[in-house]
PDB file of N, CA and C in Angstrom:
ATOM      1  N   UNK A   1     -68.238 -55.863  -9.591  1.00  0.00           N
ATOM      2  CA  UNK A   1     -68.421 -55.817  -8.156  1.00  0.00           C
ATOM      3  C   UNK A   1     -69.165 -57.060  -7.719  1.00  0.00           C
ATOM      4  N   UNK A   2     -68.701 -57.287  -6.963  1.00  0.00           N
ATOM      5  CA  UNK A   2     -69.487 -58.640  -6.075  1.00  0.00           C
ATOM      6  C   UNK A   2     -70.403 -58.123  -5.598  1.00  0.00           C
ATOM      7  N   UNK A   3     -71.651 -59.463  -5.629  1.00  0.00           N
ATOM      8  CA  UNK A   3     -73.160 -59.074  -5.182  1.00  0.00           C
ATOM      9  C   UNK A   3     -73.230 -59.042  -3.884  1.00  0.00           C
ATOM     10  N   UNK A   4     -72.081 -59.321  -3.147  1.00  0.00           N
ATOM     11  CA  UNK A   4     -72.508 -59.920  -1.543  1.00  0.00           C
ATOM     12  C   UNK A   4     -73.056 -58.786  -1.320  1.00  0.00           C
ATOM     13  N   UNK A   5     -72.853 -57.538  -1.371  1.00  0.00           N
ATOM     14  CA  UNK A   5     -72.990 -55.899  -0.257  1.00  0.00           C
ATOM     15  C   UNK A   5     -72.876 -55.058  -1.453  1.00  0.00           C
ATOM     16  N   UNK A   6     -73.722 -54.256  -1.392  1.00  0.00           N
ATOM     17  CA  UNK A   6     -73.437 -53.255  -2.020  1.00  0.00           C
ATOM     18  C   UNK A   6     -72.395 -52.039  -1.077  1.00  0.00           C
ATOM     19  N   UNK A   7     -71.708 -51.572  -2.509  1.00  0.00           N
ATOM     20  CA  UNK A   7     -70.327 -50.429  -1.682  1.00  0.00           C
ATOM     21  C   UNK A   7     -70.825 -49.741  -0.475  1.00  0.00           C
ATOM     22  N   UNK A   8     -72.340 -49.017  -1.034  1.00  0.00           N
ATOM     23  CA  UNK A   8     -72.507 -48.099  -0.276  1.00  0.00           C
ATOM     24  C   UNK A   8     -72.831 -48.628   1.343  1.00  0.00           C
ATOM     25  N   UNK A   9     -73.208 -50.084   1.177  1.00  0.00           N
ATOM     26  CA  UNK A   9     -73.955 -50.212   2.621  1.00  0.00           C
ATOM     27  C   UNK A   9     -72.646 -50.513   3.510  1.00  0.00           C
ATOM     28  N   UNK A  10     -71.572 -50.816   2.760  1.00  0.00           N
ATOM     29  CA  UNK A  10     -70.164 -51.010   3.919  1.00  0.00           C
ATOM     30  C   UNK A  10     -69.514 -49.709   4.502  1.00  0.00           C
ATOM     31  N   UNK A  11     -70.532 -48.435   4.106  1.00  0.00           N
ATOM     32  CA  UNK A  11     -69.150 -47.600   4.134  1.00  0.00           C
ATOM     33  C   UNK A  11     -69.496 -47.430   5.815  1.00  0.00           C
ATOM     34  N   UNK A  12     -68.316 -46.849   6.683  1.00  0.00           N
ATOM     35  CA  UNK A  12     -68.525 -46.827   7.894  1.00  0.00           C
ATOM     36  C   UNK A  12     -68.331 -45.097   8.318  1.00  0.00           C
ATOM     37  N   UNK A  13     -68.483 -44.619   9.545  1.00  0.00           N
ATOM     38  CA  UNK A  13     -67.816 -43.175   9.864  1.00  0.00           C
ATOM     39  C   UNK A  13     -67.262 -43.166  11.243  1.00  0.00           C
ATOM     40  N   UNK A  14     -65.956 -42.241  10.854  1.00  0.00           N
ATOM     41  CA  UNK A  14     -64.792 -42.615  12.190  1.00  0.00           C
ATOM     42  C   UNK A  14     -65.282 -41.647  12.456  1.00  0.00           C
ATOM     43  N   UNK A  15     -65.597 -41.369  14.432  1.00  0.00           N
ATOM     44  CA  UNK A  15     -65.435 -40.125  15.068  1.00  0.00           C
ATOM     45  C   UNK A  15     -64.511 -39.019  14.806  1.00  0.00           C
ATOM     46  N   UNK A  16     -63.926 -37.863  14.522  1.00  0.00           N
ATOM     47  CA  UNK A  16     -62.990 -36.951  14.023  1.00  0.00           C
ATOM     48  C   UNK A  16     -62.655 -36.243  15.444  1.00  0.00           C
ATOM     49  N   UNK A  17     -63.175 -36.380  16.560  1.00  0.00           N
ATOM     50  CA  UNK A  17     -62.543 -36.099  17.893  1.00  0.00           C
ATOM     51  C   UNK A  17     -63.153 -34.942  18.186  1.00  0.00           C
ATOM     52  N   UNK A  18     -64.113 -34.295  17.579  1.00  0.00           N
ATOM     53  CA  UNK A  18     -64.520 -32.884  17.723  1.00  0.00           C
ATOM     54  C   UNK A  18     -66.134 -32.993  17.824  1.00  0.00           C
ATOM     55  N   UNK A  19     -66.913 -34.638  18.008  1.00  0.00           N
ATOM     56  CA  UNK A  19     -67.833 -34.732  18.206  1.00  0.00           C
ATOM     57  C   UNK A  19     -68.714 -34.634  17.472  1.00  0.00           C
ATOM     58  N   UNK A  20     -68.327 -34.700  16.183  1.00  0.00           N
ATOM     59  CA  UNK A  20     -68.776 -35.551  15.049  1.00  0.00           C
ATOM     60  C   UNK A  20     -68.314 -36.076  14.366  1.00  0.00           C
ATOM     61  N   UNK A  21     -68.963 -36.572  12.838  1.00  0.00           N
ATOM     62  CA  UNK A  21     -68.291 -37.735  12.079  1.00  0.00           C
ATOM     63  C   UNK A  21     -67.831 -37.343  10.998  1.00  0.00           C
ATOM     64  N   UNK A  22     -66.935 -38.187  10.703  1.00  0.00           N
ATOM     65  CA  UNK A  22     -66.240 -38.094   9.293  1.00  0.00           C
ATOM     66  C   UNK A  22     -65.858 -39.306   8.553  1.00  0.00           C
ATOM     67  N   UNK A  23     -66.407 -39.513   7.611  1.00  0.00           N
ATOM     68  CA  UNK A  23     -66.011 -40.269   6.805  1.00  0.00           C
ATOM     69  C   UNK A  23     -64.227 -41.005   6.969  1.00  0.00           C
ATOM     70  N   UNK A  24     -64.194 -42.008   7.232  1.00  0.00           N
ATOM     71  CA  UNK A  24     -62.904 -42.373   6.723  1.00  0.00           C
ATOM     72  C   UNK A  24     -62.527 -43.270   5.562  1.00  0.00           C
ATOM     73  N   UNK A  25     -61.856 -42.365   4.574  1.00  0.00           N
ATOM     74  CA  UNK A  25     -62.094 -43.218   3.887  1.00  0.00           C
ATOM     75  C   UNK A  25     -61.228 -44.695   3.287  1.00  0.00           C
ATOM     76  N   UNK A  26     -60.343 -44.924   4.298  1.00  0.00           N
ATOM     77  CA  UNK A  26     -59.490 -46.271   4.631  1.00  0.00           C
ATOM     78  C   UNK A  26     -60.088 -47.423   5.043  1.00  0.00           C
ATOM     79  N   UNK A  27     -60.515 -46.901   5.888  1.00  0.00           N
ATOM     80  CA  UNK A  27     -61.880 -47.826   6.813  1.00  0.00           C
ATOM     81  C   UNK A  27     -62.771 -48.332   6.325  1.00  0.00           C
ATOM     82  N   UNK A  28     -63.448 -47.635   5.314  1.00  0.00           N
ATOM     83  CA  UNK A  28     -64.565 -47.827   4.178  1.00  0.00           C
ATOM     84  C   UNK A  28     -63.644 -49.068   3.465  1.00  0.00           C
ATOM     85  N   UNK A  29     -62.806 -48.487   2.743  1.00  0.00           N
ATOM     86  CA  UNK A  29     -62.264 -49.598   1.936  1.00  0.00           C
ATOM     87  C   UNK A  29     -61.616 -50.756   2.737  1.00  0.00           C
ATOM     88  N   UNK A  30     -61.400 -50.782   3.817  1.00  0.00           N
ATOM     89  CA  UNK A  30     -60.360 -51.801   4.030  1.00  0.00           C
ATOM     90  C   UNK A  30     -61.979 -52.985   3.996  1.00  0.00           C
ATOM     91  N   UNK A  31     -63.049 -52.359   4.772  1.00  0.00           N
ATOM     92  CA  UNK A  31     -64.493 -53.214   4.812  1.00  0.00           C
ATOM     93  C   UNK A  31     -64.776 -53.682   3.723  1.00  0.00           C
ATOM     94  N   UNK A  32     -64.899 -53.340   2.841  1.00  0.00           N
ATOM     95  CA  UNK A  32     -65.473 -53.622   1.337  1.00  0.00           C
ATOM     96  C   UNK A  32     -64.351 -54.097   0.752  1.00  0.00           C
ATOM     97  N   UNK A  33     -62.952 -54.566   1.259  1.00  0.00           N
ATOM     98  CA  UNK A  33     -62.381 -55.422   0.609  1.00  0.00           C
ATOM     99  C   UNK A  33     -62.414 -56.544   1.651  1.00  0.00           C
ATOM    100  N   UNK A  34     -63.035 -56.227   2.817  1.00  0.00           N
ATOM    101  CA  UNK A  34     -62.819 -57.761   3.659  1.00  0.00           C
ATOM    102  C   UNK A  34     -64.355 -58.422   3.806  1.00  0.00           C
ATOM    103  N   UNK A  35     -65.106 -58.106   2.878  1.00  0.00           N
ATOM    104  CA  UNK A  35     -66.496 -58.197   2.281  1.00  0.00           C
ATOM    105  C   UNK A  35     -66.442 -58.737   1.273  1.00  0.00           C
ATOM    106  N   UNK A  36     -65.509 -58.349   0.732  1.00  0.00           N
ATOM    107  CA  UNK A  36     -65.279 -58.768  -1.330  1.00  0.00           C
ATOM    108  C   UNK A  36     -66.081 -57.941  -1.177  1.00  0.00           C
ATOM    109  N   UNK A  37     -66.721 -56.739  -1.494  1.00  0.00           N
ATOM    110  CA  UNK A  37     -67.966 -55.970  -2.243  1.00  0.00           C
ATOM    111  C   UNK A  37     -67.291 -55.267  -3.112  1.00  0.00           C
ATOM    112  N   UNK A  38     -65.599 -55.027  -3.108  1.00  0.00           N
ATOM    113  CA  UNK A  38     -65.132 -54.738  -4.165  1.00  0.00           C
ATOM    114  C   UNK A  38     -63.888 -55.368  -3.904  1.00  0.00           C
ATOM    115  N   UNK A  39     -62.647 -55.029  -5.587  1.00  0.00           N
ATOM    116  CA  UNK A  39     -61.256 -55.382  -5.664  1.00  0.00           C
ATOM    117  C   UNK A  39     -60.363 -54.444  -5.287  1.00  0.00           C
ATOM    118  N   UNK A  40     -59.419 -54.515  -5.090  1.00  0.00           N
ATOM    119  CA  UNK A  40     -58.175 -53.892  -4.675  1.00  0.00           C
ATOM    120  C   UNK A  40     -57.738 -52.971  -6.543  1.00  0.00           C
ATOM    121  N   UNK A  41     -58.445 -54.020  -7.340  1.00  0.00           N
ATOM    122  CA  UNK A  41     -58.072 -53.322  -8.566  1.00  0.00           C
ATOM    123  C   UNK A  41     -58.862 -52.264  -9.038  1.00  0.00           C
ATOM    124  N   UNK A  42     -60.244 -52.587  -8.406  1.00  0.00           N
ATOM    125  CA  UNK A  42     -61.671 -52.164  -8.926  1.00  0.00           C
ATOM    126  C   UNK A  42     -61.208 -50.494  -8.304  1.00  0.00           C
ATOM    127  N   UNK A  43     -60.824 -50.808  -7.059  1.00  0.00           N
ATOM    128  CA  UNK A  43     -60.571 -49.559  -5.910  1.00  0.00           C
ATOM    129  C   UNK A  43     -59.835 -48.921  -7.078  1.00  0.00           C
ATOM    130  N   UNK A  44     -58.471 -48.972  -7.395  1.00  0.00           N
ATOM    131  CA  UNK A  44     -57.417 -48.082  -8.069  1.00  0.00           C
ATOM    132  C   UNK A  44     -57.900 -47.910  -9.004  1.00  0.00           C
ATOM    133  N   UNK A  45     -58.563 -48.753  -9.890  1.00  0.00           N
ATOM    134  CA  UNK A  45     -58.909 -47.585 -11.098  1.00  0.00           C
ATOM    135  C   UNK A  45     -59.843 -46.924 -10.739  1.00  0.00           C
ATOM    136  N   UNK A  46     -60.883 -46.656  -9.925  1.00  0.00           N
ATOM    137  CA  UNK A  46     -61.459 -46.091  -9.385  1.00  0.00           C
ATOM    138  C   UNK A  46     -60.753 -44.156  -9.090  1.00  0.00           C
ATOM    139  N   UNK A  47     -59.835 -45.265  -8.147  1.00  0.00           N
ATOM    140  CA  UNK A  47     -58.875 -43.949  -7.581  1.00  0.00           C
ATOM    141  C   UNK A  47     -57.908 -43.406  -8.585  1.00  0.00           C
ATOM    142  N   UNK A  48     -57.519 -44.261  -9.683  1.00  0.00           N
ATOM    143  CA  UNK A  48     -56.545 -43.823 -10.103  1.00  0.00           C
ATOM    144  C   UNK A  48     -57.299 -42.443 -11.430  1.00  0.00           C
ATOM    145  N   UNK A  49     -58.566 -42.748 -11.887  1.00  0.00           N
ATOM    146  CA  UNK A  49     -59.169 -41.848 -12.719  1.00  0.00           C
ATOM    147  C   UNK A  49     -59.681 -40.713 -12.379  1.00  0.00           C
ATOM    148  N   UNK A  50     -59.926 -40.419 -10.411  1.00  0.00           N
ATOM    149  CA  UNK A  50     -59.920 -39.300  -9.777  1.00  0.00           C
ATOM    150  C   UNK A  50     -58.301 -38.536  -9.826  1.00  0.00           C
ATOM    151  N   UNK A  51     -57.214 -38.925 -10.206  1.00  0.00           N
ATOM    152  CA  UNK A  51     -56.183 -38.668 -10.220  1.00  0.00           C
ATOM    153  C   UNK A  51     -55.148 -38.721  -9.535  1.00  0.00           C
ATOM    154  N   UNK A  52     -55.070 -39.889  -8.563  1.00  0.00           N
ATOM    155  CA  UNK A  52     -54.457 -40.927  -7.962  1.00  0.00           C
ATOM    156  C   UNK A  52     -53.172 -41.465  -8.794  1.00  0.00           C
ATOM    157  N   UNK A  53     -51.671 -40.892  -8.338  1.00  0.00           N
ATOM    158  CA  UNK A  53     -50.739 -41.633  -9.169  1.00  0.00           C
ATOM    159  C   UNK A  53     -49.974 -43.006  -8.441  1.00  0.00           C
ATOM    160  N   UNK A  54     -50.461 -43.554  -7.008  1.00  0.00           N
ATOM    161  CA  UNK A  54     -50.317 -44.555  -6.095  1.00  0.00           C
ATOM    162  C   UNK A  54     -50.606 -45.669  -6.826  1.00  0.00           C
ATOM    163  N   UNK A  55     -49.053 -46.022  -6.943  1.00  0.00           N
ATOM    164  CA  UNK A  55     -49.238 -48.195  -7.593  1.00  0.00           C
ATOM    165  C   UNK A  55     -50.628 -48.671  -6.900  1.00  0.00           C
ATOM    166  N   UNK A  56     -50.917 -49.867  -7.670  1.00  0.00           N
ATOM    167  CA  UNK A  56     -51.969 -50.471  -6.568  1.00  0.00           C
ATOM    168  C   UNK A  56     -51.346 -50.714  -5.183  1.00  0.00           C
ATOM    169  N   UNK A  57     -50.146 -51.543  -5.297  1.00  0.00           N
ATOM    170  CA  UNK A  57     -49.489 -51.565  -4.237  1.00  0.00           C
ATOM    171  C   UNK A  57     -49.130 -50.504  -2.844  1.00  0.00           C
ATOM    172  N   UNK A  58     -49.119 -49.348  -3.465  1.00  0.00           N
ATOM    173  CA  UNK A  58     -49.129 -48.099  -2.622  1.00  0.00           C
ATOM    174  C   UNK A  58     -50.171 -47.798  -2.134  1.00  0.00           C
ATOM    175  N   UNK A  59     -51.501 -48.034  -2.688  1.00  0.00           N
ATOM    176  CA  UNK A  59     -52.967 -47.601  -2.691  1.00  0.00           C
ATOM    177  C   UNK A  59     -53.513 -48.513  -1.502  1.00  0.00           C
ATOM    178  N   UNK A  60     -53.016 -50.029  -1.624  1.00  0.00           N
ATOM    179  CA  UNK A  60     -53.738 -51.210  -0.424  1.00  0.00           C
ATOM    180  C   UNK A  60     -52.507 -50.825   0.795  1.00  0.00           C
ATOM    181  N   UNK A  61     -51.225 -50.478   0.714  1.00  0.00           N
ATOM    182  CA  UNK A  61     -50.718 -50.461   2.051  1.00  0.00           C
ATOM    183  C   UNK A  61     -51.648 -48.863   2.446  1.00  0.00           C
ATOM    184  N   UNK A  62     -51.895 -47.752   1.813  1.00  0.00           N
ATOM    185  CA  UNK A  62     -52.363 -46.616   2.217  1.00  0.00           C
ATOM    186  C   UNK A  62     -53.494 -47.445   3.190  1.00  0.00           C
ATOM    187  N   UNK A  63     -54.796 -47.913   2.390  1.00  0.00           N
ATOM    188  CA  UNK A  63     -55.432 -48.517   3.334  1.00  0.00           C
ATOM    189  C   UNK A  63     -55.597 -49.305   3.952  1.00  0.00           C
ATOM    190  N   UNK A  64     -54.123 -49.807   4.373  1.00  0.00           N
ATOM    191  CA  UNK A  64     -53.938 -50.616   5.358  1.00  0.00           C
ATOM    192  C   UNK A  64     -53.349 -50.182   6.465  1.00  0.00           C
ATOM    193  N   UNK A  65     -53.195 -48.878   6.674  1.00  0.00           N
ATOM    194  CA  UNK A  65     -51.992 -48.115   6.787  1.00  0.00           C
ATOM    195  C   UNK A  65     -50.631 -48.414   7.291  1.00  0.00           C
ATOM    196  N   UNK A  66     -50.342 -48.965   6.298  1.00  0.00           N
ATOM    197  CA  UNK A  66     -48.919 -49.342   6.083  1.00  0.00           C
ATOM    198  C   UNK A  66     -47.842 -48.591   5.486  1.00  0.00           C
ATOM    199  N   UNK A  67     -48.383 -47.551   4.799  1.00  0.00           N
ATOM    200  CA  UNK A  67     -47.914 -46.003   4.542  1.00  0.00           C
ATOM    201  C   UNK A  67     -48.676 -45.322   4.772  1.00  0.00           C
ATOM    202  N   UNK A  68     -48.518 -43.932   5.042  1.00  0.00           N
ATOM    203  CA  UNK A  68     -49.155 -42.678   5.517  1.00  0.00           C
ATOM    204  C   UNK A  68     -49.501 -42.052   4.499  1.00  0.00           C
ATOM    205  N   UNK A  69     -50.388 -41.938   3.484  1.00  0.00           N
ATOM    206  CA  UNK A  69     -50.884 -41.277   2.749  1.00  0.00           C
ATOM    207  C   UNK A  69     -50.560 -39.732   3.420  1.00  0.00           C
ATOM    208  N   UNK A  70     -50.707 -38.758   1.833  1.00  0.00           N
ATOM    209  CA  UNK A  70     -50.612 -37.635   1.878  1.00  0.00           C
ATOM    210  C   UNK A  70     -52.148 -37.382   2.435  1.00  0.00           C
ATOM    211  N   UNK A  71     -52.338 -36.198   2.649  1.00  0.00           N
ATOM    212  CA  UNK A  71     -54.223 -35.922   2.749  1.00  0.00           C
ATOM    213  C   UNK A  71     -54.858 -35.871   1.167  1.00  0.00           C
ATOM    214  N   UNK A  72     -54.219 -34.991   0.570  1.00  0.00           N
ATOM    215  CA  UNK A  72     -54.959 -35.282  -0.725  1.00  0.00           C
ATOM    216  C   UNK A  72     -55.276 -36.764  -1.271  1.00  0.00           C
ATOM    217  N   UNK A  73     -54.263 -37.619  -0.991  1.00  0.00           N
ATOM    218  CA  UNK A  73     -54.230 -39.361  -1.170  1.00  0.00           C
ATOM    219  C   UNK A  73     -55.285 -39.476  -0.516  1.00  0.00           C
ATOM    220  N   UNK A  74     -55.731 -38.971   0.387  1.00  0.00           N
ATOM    221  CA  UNK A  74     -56.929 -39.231   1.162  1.00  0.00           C
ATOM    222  C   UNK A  74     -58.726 -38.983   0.845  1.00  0.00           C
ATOM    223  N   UNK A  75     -58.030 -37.536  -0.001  1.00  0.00           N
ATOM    224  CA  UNK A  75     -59.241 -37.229  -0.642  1.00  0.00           C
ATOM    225  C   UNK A  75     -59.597 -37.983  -2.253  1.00  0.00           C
ATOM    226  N   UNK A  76     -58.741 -38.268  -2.706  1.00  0.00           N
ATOM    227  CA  UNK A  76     -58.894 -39.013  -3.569  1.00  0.00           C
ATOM    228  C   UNK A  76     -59.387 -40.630  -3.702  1.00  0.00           C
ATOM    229  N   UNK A  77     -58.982 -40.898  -2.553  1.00  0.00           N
ATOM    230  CA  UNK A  77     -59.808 -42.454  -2.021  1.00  0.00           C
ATOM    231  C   UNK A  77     -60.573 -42.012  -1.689  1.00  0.00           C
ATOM    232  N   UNK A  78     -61.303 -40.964  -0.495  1.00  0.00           N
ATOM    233  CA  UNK A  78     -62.690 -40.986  -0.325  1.00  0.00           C
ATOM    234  C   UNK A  78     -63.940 -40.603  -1.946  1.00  0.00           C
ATOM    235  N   UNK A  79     -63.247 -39.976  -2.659  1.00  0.00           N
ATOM    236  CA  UNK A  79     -63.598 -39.831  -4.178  1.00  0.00           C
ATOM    237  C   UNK A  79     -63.969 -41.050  -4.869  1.00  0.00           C
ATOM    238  N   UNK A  80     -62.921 -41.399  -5.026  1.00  0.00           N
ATOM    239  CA  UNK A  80     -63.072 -43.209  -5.699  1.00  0.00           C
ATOM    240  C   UNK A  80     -63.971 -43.875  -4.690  1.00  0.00           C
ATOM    241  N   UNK A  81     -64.063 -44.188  -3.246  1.00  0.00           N
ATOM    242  CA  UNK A  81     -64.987 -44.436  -2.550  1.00  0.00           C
ATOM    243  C   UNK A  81     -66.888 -44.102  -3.004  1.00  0.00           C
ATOM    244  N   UNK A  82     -66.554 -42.802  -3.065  1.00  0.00           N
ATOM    245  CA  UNK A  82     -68.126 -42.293  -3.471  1.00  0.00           C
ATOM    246  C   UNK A  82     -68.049 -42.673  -4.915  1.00  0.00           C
ATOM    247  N   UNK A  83     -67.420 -42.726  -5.820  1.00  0.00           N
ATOM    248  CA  UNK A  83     -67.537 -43.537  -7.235  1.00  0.00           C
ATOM    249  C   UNK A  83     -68.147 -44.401  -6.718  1.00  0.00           C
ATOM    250  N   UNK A  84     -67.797 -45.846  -6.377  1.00  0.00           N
ATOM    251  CA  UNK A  84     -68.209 -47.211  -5.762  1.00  0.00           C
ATOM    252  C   UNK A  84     -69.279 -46.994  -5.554  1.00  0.00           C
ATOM    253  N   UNK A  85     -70.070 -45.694  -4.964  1.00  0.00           N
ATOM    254  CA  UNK A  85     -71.388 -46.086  -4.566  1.00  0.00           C
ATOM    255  C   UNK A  85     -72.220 -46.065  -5.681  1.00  0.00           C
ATOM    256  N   UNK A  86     -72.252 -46.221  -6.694  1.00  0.00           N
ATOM    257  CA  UNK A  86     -72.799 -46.301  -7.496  1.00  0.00           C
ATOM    258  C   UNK A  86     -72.945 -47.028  -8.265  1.00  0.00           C
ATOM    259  N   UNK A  87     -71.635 -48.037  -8.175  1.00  0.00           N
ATOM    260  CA  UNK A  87     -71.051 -49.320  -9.352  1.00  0.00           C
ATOM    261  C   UNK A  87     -72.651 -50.288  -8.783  1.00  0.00           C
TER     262      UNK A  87
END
């Protein structure tokens, strides 16, 4: 992991429309890869050992949203996300 930021201090929280917050966890990552505080590779194995079967390629358009992740795809990046906070 790059020293610039640590994971945890990029992560951000999207409003969920019901007047509080929720984690997003796309948003988180798309920051911490436009930070360098982590890799696009670092992310998938991350995600992929929570049990993530998304190419890397599938994994950076998810958080780019350039495909629509399933929700579980979702919970599994916010997973690998909270991994990161710790690297």
């Amino acid at each position: 992991m790059n020293s610039k930021e640590p994971a945890h201090q990029a992560l951000k929280e999207a409003p969920d429309g019901n007047g509080t917050a929720a984690m997003d966890p796309r948003q988180s990552a798309r920051n911490l890869l436009q930070r360098e505080a982590i890799t696009l590779e670092q992310l998938w194995i991350k995600y992929w050992a929570e049990g993530g079967n998304a190419t890397p390629v599938e994994l950076d358009a998810y958080v780019h949203d350039a495909l629509e992740p399933h929700e579980f795809e979702l919970t599994l990046i916010a997973w690998a996300m909270e991994g990161m906070q710790g690297s």
